[in-house]
Protein backbone atom coordinates (compact mmCIF):
# COMPACT_ATOMS: atom_id res chain seq x y z
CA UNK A 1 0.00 0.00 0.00
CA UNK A 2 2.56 2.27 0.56
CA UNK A 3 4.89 1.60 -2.80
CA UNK A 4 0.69 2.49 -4.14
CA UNK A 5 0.97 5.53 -2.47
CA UNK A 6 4.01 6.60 -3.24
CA UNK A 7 3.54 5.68 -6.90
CA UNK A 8 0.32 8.00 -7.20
CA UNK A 9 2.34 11.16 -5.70
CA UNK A 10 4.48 10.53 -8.35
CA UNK A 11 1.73 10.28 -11.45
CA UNK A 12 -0.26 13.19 -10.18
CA UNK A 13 3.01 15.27 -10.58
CA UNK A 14 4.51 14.05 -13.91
CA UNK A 15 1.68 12.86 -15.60
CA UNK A 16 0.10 16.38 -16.48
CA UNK A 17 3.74 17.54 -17.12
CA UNK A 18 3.39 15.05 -19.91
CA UNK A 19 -0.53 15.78 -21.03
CA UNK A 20 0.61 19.73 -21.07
CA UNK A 21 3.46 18.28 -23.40
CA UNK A 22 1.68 16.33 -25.95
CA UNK A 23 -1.48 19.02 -26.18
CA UNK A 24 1.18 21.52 -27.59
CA UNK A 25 2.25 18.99 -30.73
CA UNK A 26 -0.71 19.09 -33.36
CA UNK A 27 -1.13 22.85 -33.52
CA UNK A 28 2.84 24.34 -33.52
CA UNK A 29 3.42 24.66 -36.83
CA UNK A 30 -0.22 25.42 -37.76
CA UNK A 31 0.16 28.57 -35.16
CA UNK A 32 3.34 29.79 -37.20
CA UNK A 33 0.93 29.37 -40.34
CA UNK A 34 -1.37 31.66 -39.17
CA UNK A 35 0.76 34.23 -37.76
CA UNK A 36 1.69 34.37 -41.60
CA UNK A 37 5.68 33.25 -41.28
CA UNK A 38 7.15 31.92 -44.22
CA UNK A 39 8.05 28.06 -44.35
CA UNK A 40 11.96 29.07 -43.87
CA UNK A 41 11.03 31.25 -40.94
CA UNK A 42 9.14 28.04 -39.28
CA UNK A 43 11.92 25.75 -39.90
CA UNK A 44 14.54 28.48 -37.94
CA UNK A 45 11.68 28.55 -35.10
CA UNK A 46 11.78 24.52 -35.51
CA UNK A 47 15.52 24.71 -35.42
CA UNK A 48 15.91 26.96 -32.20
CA UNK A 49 13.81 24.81 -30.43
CA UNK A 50 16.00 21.66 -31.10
CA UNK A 51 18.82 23.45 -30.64
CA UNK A 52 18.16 24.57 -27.38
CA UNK A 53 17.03 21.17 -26.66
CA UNK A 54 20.68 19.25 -27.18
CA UNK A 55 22.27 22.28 -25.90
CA UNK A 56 20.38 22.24 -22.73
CA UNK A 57 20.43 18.12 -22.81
CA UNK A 58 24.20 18.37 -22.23
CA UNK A 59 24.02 20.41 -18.86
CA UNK A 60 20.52 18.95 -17.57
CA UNK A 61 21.96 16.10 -15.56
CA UNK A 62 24.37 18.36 -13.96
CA UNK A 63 22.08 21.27 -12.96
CA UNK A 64 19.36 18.35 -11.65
CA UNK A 65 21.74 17.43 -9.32
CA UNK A 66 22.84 20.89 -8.02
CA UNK A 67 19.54 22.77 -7.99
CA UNK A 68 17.53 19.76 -6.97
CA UNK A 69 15.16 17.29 -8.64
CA UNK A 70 12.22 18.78 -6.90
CA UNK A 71 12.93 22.51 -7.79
CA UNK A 72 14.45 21.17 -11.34
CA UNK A 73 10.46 19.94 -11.71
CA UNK A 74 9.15 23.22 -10.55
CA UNK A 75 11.71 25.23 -13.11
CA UNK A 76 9.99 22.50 -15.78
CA UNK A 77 6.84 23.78 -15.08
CA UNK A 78 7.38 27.37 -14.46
CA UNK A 79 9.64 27.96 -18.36
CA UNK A 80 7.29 25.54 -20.00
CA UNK A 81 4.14 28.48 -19.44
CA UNK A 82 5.96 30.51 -20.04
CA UNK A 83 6.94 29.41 -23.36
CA UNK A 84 3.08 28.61 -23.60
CA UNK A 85 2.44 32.31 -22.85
CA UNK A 86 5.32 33.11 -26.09
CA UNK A 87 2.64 31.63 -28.24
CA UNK A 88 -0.03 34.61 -27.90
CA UNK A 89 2.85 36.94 -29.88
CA UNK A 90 3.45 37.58 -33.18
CA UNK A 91 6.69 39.00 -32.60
CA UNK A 92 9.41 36.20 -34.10
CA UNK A 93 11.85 37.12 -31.54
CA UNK A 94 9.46 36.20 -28.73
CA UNK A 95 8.61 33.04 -30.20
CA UNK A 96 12.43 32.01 -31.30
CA UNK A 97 12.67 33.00 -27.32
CA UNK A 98 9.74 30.56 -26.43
CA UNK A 99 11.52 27.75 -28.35
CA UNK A 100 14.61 28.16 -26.11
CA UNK A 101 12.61 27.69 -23.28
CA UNK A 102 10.84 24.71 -24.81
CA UNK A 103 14.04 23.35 -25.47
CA UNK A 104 15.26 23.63 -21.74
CA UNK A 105 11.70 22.04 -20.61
CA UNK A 106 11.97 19.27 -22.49
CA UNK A 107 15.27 18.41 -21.32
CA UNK A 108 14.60 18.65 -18.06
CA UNK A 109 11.13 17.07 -18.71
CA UNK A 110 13.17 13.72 -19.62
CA UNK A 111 15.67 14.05 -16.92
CA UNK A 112 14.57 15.88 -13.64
CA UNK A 113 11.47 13.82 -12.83
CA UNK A 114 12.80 10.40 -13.52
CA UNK A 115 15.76 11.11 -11.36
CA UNK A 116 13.96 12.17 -8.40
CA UNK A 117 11.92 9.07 -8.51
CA UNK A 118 14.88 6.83 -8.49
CA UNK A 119 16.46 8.63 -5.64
CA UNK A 120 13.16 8.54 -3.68
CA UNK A 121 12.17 5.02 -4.56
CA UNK A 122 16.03 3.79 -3.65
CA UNK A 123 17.21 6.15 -0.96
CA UNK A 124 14.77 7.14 0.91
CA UNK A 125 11.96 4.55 1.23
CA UNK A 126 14.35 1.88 0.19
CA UNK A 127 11.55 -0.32 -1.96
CA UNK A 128 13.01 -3.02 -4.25
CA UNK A 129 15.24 -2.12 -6.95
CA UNK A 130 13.09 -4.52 -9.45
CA UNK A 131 10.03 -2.23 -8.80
CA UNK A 132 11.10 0.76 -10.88
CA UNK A 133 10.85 -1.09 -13.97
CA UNK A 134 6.52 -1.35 -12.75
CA UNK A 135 6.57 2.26 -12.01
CA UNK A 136 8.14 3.39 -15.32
CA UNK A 137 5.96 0.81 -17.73
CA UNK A 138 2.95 1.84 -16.15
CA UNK A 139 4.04 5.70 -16.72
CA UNK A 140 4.74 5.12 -20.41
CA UNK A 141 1.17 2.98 -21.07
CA UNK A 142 -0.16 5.87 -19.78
CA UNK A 143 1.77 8.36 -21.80
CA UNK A 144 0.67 6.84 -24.76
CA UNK A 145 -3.37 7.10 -23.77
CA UNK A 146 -2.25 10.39 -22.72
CA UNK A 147 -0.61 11.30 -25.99
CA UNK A 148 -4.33 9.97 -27.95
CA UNK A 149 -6.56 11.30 -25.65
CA UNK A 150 -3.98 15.10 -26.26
CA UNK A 151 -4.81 14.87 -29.92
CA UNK A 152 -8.19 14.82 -29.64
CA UNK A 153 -8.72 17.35 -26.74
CA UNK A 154 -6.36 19.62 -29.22
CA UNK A 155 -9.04 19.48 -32.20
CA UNK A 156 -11.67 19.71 -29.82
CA UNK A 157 -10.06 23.37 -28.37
CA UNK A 158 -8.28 24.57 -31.84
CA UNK A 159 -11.19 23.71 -34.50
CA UNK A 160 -14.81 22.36 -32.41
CA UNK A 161 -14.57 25.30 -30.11
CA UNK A 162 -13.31 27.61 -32.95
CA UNK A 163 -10.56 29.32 -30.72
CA UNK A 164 -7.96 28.94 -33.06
CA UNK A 165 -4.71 27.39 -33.11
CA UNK A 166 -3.10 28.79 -30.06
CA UNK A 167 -5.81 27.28 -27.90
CA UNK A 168 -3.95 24.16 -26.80
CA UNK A 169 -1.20 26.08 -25.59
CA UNK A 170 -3.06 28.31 -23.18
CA UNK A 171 -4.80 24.80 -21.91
CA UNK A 172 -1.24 23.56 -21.16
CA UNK A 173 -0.86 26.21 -18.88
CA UNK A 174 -3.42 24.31 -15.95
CA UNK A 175 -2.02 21.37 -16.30
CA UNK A 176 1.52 22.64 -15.71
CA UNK A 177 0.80 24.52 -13.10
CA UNK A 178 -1.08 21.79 -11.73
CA UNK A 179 2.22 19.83 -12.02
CA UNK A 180 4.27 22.34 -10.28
CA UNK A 181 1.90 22.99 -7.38
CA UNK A 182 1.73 18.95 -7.27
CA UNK A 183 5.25 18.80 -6.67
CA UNK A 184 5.83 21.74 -3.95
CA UNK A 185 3.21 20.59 -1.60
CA UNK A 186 3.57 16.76 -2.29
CA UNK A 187 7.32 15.96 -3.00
CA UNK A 188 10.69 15.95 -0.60
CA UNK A 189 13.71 17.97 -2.06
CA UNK A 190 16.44 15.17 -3.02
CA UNK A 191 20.45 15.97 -4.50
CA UNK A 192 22.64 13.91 -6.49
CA UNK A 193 26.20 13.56 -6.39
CA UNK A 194 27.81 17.13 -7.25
CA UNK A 195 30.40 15.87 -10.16
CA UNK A 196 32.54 18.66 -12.41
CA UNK A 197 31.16 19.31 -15.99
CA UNK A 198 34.19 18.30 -17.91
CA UNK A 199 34.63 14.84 -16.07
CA UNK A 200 30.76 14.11 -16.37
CA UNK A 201 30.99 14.87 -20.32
CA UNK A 202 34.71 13.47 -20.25
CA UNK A 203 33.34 10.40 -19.45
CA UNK A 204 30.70 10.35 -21.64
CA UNK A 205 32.71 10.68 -24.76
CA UNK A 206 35.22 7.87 -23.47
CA UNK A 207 32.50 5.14 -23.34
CA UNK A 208 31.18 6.38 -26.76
CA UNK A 209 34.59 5.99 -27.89
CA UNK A 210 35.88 2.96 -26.36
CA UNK A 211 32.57 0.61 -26.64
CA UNK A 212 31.71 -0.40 -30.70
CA UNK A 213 28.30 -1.01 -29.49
CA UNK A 214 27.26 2.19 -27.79
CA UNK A 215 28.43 4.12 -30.59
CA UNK A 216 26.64 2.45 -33.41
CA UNK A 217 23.73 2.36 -30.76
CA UNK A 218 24.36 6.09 -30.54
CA UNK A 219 24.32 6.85 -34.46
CA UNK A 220 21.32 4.61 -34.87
CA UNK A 221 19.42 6.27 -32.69
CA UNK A 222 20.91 9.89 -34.19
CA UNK A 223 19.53 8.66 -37.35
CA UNK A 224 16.18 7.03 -36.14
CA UNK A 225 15.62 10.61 -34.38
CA UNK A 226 16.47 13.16 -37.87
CA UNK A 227 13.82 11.23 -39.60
CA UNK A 228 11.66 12.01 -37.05
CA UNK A 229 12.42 15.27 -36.82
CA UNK A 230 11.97 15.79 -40.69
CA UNK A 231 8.48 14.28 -40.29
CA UNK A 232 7.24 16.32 -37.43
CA UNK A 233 7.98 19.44 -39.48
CA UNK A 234 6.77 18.60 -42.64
CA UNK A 235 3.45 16.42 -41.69
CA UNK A 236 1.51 19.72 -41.37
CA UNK A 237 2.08 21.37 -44.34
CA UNK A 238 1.80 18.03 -46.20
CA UNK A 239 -1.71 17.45 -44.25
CA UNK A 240 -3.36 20.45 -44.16
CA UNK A 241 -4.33 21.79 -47.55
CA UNK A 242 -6.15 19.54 -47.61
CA UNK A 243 -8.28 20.22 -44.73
CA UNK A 244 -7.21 16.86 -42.51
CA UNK A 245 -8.18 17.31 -38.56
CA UNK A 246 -4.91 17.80 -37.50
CA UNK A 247 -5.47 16.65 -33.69
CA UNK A 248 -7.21 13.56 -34.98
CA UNK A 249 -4.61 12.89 -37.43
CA UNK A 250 -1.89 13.44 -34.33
CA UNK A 251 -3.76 10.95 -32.67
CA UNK A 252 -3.57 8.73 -34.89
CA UNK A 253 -0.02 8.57 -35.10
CA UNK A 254 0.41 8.31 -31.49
CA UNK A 255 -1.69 5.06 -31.57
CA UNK A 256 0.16 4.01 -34.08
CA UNK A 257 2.99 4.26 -31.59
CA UNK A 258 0.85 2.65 -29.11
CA UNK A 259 0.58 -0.49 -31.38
CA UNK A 260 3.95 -0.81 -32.17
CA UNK A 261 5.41 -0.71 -28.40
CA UNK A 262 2.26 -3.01 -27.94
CA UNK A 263 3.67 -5.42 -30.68
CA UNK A 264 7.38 -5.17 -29.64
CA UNK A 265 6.46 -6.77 -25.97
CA UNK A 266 4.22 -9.25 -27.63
CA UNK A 267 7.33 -10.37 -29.56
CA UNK A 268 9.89 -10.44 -27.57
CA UNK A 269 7.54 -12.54 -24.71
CA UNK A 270 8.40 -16.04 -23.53
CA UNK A 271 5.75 -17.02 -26.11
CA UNK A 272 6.86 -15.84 -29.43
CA UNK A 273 10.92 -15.71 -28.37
CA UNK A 274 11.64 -12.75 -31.24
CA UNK A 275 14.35 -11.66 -29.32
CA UNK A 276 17.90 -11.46 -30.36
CA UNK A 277 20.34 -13.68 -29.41
């Protein structure tokens, strides 16, 4: 009951993190569109946002452990509306600015809450090790009903309600707050282990260097991820000329997604044995 417990204190804080996340995906490049930008404009807005997000991925782990994972999910929540807020502009600058601080969000969207789970989970109720792996597969099923259910509640806002396509962004807001309010009232403050910059990175780069398999692991992924980047920027454009429901069509992917994580575990199960060797 109390692994239950502790496991709900940690959904009701990162699960809205990640509904506020996935509501602001249909619409993005449908807001540029109608703020009139040129296709080459979008793609430097597109850009800035990655950008800031591998720039930002580098020092995450490092300023998780020094601020705190607690306060790192507060910051999350905190430059995440406010890069919601960006959206109402028109002025480029502000939005290129709001796609910096998407950038650092969604780094330390993938790195701050995770980590203070661990530590919690491990340190300070000492539960068993082999119970993260519950905790995290239940999270990501429900990230994926999350990211369907997103799609649809971002049609519903953008093109039912007629609001337009900045609407999903000013419903993220809530739900972030929601998050961050979650986490101040319900969560302890935890710290990791204070290591310099260079060494952590130092590091890094030896392992990618001196293991074959994390480096082609590493460029496979790089590769897996630039076609997806390609195809988040261009289904849009493709789609909507020819008036497609672009939430609907967003949640179809994502249960597309669904299926094929669905399919992976039912192949590599003790009944099917699909697993390399």
């Amino acid at each position: 009951p109390s692994f239950r417990r502790f496991q709900r204190g940690y959904y009701c804080v990162y699960l809205p993190a990640l509904a506020a996340d996935w509501l602001q995906g249909p619409y993005l490049y449908k807001l540029y569109q109608h703020y009139r930008f040129l296709e080459g404009q979008i793609a430097i807005l597109y850009v800035c946002g990655f950008a800031s997000s591998v720039l930002f991925g580098l020092v995450s782990s490092s300023l998780v452990d020094r601020l705190g994972r607690k306060k790192s999910c507060v910051l999350f929540s905190f430059t995440y509306s406010i890069c919601c807020l960006a959206k109402l502009s028109r002025d480029y600058l502000v939005l290129a600015v709001g796609r910096v601080l998407g950038g650092l969000s969604t780094a330390l969207l993938f790195s701050a809450f995770e980590a203070w789970y661990v530590h919690e989970h491990v340190e300070r109720y000492d539960f068993p090790t082999e119970w993260i792996a519950i905790t995290f597969s239940r999270a990501a099923f429900w990230n994926n009903i999350i990211a369907v259910g997103a799609g649809g509640a971002a049609d519903f806002f953008a093109e039912w309600l007629g609001l337009g396509p900045v609407a999903p962004f000013m419903v993220s807001i809530p739900l972030l707050v929601l998050s961050g309010v979650f986490a101040v009232k319900n969560w302890d403050e935890n710290y990791g282990k204070k290591r310099a910059f260079s060494k952590t990175c130092g590091d890094g780069l030896k392992c990618l260097l001196s293991d074959r398999r994390v480096l082609l692991l590493g460029t496979i992924q790089a590769l897996f991820e630039s076609v997806i980047y390609i195809f988040i920027f261009l289904w849009t454009p493709v789609l909507d000329p020819h008036g497609a429901p672009l939430g609907i069509v967003f949640s179809g992917f994502m249960a597309a997604s669904m299926l094929g994580s669905s399919v992976y575990h039912l192949a590599i199960s003790k009944r099917y044995h699909l697993q390399p060797v």
